[in-house]
N, C-alpha and C. Protein backbone atom coordinates (compact mmCIF):
# COMPACT_ATOMS: atom_id res chain seq x y z
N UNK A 1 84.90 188.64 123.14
CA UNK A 1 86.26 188.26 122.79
C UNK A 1 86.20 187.29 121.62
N UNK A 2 87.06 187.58 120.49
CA UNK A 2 86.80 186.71 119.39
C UNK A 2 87.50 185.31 119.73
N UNK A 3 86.88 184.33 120.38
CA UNK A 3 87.46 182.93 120.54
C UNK A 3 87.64 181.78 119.12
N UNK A 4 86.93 181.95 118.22
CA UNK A 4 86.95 180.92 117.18
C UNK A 4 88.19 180.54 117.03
N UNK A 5 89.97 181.51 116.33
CA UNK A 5 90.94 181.45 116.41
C UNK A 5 91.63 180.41 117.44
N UNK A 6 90.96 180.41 119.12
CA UNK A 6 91.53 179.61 119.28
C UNK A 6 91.26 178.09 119.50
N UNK A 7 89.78 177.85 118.92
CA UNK A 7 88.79 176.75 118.98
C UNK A 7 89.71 176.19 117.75
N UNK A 8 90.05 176.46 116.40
CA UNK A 8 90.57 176.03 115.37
C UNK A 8 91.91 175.79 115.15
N UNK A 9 92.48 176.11 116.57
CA UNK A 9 94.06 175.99 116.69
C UNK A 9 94.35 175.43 117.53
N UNK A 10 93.50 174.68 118.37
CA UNK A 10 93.17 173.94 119.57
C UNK A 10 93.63 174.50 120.66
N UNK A 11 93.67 176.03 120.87
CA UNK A 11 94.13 176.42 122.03
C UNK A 11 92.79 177.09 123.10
N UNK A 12 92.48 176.47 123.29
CA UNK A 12 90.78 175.91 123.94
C UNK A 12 90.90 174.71 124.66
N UNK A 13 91.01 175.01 126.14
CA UNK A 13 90.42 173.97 126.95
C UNK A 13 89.98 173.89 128.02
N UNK A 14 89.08 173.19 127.62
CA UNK A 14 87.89 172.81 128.81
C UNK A 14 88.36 172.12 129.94
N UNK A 15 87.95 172.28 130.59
CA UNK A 15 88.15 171.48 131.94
C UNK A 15 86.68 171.08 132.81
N UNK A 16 85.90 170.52 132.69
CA UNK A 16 85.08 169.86 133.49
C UNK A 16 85.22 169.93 134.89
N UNK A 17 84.56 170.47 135.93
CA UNK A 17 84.41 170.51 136.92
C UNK A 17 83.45 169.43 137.61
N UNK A 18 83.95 168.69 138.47
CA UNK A 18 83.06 167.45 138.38
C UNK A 18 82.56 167.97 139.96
N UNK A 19 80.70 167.52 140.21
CA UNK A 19 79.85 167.87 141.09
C UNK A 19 80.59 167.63 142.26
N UNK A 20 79.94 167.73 143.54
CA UNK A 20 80.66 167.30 144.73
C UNK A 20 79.71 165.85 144.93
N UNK A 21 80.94 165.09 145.85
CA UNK A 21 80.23 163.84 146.33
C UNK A 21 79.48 164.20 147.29
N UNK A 22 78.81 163.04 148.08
CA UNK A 22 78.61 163.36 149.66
C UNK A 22 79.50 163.21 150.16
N UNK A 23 79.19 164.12 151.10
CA UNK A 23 80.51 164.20 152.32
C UNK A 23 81.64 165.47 151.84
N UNK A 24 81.47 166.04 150.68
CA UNK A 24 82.48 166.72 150.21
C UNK A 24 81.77 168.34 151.17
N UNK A 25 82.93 169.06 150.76
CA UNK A 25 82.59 170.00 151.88
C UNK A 25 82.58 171.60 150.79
N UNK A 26 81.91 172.18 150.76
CA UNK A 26 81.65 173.19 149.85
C UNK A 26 82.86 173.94 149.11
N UNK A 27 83.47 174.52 150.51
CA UNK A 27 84.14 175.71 151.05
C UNK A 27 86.22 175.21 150.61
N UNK A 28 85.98 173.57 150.62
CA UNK A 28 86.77 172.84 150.29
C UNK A 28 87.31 173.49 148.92
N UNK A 29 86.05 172.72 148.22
CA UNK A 29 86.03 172.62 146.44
C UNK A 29 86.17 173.53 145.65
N UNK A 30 85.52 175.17 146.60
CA UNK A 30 85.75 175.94 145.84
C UNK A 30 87.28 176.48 146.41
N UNK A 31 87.42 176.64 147.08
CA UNK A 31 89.01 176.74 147.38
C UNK A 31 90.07 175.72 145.82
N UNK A 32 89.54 174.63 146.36
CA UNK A 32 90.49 174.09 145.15
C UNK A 32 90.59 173.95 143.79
N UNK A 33 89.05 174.92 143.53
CA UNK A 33 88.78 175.84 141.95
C UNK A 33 89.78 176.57 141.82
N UNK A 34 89.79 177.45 142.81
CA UNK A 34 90.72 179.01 143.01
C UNK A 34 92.17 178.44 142.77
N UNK A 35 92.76 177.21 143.52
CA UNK A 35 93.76 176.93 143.49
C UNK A 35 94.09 177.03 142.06
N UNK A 36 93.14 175.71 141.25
CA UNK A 36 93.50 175.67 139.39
C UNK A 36 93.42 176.56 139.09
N UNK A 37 92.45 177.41 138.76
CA UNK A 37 92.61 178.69 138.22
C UNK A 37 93.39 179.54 138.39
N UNK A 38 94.52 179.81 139.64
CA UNK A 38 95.22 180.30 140.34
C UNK A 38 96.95 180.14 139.00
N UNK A 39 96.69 178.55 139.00
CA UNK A 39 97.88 177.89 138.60
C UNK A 39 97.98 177.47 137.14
N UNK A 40 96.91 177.73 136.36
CA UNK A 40 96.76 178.11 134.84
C UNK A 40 98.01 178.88 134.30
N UNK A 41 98.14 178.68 133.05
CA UNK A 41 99.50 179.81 133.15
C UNK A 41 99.50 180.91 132.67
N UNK A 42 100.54 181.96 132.80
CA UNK A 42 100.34 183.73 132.74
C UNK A 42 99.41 183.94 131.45
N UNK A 43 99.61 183.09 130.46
CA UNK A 43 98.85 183.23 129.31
C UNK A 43 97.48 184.04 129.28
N UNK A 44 96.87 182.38 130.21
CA UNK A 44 95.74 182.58 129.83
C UNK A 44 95.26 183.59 129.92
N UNK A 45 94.02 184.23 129.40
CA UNK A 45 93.35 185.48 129.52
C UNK A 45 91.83 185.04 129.64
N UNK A 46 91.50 184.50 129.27
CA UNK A 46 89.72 183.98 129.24
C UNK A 46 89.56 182.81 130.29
N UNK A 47 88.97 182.98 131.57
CA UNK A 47 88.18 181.70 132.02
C UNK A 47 86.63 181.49 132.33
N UNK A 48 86.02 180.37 131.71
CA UNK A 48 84.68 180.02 131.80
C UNK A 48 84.79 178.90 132.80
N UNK A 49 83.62 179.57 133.36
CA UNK A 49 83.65 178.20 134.91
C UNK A 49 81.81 177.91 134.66
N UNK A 50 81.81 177.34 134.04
CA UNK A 50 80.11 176.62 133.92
C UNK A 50 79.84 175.23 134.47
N UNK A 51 79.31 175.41 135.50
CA UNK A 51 79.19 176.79 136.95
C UNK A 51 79.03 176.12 137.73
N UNK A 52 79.69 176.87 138.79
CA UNK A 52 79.64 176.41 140.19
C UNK A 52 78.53 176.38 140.96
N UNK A 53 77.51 176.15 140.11
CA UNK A 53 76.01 176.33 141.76
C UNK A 53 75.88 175.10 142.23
N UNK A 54 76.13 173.64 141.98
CA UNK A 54 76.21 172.74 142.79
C UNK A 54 77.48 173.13 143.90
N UNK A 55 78.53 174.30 143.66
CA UNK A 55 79.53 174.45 144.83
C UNK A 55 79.02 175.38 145.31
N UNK A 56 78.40 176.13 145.01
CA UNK A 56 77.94 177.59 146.23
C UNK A 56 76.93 177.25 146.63
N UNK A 57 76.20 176.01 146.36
CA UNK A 57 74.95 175.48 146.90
C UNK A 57 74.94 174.68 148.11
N UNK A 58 76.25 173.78 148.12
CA UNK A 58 76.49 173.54 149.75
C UNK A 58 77.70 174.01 150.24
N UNK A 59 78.07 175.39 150.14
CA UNK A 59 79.02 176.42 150.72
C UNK A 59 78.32 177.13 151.65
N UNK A 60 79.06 177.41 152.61
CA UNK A 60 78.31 178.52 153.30
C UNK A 60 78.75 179.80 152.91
N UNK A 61 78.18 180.70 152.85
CA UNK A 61 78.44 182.32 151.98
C UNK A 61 79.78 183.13 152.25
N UNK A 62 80.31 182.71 153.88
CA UNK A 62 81.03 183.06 153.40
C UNK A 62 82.61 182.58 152.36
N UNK A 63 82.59 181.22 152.45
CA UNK A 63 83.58 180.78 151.06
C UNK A 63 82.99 181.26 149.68
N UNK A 64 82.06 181.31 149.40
CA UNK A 64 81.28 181.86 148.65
C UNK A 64 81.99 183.15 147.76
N UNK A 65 81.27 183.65 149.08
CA UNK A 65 82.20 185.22 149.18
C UNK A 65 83.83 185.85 149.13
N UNK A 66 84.40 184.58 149.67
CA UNK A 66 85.97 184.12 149.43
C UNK A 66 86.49 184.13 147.74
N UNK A 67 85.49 182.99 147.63
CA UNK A 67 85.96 182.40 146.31
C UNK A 67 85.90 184.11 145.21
N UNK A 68 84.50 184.73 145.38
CA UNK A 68 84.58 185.53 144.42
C UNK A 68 85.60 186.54 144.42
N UNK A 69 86.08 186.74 145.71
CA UNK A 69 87.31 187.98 145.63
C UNK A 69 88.21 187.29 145.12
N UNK A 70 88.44 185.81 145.61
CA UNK A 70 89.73 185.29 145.00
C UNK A 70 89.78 185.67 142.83
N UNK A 71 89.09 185.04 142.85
CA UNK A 71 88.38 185.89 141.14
C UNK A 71 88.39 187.03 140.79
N UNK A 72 88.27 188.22 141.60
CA UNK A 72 88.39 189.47 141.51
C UNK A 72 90.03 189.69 141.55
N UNK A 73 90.60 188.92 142.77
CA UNK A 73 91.83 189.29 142.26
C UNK A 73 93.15 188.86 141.27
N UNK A 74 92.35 187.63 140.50
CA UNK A 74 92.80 187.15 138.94
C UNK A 74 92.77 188.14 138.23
N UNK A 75 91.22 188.79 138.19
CA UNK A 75 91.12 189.97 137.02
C UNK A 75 91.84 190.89 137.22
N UNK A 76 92.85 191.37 138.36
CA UNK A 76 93.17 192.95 138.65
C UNK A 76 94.59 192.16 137.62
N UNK A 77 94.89 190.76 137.44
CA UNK A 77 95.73 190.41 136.57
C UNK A 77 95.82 190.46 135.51
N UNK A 78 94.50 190.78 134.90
CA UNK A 78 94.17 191.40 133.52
C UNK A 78 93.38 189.91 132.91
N UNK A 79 93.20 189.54 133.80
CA UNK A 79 92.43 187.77 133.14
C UNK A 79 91.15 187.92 133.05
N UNK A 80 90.12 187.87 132.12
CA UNK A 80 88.78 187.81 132.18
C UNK A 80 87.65 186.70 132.60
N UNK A 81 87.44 186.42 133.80
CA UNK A 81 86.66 185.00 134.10
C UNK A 81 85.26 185.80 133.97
N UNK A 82 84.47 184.22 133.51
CA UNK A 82 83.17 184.24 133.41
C UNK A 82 82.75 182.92 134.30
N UNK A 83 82.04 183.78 135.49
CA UNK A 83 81.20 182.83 136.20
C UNK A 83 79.96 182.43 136.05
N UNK A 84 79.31 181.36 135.86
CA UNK A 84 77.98 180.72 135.55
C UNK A 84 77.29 180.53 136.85
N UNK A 85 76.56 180.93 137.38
CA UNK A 85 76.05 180.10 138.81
C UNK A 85 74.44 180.17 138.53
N UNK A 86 73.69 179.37 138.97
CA UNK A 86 72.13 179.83 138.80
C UNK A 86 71.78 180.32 140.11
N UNK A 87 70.49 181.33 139.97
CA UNK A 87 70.43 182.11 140.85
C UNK A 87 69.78 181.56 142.47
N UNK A 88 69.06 180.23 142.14
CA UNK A 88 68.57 179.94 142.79
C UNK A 88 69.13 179.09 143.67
N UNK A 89 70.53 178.79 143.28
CA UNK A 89 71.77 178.15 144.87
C UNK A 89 72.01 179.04 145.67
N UNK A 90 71.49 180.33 145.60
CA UNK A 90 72.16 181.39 146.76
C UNK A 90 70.58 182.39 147.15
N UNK A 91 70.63 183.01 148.47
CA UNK A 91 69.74 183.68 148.95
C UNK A 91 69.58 184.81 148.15
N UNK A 92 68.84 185.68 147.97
CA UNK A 92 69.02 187.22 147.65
C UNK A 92 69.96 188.29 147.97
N UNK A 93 70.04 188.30 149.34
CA UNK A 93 71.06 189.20 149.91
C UNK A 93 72.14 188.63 149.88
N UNK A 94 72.69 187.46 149.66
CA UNK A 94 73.98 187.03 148.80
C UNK A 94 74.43 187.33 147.53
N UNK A 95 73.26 187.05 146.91
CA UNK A 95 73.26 187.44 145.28
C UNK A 95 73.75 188.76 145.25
N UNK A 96 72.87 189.61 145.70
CA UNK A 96 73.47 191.15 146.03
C UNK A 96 74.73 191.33 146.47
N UNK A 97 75.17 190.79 147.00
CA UNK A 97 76.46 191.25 147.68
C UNK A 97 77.63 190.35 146.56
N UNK A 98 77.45 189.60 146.03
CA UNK A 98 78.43 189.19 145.01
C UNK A 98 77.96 189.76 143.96
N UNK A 99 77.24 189.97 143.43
CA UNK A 99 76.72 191.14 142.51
C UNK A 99 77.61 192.46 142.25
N UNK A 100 78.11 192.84 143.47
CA UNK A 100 78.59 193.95 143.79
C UNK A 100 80.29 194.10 143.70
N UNK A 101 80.51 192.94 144.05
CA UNK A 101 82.16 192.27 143.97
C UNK A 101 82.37 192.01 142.05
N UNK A 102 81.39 192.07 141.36
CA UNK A 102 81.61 192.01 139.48
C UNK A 102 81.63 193.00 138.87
N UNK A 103 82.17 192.80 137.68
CA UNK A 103 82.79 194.13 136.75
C UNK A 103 81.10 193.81 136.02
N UNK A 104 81.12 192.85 135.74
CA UNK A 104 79.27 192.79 134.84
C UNK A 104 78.63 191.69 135.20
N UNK A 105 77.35 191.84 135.27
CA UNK A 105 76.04 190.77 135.50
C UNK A 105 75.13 190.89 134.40
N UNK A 106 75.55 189.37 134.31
CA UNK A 106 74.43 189.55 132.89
C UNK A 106 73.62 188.04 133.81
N UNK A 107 72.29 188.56 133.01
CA UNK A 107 70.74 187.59 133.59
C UNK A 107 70.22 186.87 132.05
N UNK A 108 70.52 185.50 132.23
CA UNK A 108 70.37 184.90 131.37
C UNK A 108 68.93 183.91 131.41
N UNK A 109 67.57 184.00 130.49
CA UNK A 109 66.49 183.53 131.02
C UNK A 109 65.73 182.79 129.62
N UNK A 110 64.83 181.92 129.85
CA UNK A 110 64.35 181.56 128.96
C UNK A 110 63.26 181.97 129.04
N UNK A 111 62.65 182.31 127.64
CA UNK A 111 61.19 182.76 127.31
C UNK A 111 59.98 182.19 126.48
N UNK A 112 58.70 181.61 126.67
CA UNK A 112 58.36 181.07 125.82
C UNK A 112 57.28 181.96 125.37
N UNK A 113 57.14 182.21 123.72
CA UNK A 113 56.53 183.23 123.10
C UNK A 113 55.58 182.35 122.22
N UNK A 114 54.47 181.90 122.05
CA UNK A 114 53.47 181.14 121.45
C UNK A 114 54.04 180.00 121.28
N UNK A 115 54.55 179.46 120.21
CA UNK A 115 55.42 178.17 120.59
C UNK A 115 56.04 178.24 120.31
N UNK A 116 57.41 178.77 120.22
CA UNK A 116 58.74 179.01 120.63
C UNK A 116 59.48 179.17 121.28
N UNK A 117 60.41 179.20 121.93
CA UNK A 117 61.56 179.42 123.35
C UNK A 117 62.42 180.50 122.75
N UNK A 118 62.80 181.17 123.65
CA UNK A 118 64.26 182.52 123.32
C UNK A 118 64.41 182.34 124.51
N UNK A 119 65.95 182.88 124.20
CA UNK A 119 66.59 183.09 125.21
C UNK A 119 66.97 184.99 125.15
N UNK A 120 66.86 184.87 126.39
CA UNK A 120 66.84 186.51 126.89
C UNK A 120 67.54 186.90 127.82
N UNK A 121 68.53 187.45 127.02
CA UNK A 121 70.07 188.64 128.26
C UNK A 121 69.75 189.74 128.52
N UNK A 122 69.70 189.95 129.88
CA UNK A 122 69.61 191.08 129.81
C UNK A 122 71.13 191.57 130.96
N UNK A 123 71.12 192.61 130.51
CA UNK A 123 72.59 193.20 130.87
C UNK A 123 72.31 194.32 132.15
N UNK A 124 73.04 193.76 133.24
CA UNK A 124 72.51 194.08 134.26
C UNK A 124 73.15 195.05 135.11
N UNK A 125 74.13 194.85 134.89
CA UNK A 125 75.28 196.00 135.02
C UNK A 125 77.13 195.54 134.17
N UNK A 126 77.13 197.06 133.74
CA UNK A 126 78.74 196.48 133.39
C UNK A 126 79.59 197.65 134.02
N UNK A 127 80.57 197.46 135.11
CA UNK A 127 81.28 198.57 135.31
C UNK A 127 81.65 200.03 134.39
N UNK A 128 81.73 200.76 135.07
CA UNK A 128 81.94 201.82 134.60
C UNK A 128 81.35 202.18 133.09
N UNK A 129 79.88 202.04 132.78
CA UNK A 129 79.23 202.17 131.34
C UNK A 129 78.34 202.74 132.01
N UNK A 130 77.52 203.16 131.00
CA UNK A 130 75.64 203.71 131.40
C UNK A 130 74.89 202.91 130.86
N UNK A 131 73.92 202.78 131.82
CA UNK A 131 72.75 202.39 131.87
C UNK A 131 71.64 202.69 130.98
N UNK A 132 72.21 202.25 129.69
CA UNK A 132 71.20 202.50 128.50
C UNK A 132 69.91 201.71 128.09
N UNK A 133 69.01 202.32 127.45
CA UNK A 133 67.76 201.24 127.17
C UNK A 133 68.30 200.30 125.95
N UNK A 134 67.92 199.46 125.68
CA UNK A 134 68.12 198.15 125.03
C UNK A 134 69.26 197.06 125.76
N UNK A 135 69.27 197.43 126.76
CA UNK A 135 70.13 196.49 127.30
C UNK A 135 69.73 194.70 127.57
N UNK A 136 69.10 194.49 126.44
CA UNK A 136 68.20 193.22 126.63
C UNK A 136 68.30 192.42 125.39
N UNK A 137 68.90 191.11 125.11
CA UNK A 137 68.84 190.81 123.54
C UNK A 137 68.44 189.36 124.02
N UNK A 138 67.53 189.28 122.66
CA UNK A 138 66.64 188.66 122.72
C UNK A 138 67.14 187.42 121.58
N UNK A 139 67.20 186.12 121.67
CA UNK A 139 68.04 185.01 120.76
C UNK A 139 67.55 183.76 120.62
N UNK A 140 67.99 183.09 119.37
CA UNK A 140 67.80 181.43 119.36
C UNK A 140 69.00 181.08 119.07
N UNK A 141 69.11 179.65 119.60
CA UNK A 141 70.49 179.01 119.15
C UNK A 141 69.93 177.70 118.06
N UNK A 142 70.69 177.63 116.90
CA UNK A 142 70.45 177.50 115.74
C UNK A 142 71.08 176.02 115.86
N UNK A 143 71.22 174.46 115.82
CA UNK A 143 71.94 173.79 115.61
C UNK A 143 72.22 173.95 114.53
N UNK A 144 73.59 173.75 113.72
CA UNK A 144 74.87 174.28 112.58
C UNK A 144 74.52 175.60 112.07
N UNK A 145 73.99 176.74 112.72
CA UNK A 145 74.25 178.32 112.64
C UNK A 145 74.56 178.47 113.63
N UNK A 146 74.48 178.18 114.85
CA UNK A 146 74.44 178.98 116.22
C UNK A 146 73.43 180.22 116.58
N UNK A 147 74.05 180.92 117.26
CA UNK A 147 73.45 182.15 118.01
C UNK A 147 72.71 182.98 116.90
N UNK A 148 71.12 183.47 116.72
CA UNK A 148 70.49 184.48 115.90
C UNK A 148 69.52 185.24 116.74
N UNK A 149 70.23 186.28 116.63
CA UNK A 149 69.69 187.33 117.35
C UNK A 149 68.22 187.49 116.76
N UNK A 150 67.13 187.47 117.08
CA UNK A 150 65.69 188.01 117.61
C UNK A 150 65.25 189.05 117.46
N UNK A 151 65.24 189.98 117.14
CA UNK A 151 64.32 191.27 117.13
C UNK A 151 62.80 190.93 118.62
N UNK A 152 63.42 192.26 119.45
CA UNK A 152 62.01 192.11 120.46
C UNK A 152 60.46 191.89 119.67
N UNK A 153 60.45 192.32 119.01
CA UNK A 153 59.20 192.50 118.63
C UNK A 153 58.82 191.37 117.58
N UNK A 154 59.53 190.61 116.72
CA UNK A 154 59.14 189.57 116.05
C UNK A 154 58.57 188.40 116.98
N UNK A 155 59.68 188.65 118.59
CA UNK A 155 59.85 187.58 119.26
C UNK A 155 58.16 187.45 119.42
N UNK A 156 57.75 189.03 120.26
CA UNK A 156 56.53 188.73 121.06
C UNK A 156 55.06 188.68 119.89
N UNK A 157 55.85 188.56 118.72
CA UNK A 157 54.31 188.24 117.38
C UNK A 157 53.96 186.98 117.31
């Protein structure tokens, strides 16, 4: 989605999601994600939630599992959210099963290639597309260029 337009018109905003305390209760917090996001207005179309794995990390699966349908049923609103979570706040057979509740999974990883770092997407499923080879891009992030795509094969020289 071309966002710059609205980074330069200030119609871009962040909202900070602040960690849980102790004593806070998982199943709570993400409920009262869903709520904001819920109550955003018809506008919006893009949400980035970077990310809830300190909340699905002391949730039990099934709010978890709550929260993501609640998200699923934003998008049948035509809203596009992007969830961030790392993989390692949730079991496997969770992962799988919210896996399954997304339109796309993308696997975001770092790589270190002699002495360099990339970062490496690989595209893991996107609804209703095929399952083509190159589904993997390979990148550096540039401070004042940004994002430069990699060529696989320069990466691994």
């Amino acid at each position: 989605m071309p966002v710059s337009s609205y980074i330069w018109t200030d119609n871009l905003t962040v909202v900070p999601i602040e960690g849980p305390k102790p004593g806070d209760i998982g199943g709570n917090l993400l409920n009262d994600l869903s709520l904001k996001m819920n109550s955003l207005p018809k506008e919006t179309r893009l949400l980035a939630v970077n990310s809830i794995t300190s909340l699905a990390s002391i949730s039990d699966e099934r709010d978890v599992a709550t929260f993501f349908a609640q998200c699923k049923q934003l998008c049948a609103e035509k809203k596009t959210i992007v969830l961030v979570v790392h993989s390692f706040a949730l079991d496997e057979k969770m992962l799988i099963r919210l896996r399954s509740l997304c339109d796309a999974h993308l696997k975001l990883t770092v790589e270190t290639m002699g002495d360099r770092q990339f970062r490496v997407m690989e595209v893991c499923k996107i609804r209703n597309a095929n399952q083509n080879t190159g589904n993997v891009v390979t990148f550096e992030v540039e401070a004042g260029f940004g994002i430069k795509i990699v060529p696989y094969s320069k990466a691994k020289a």
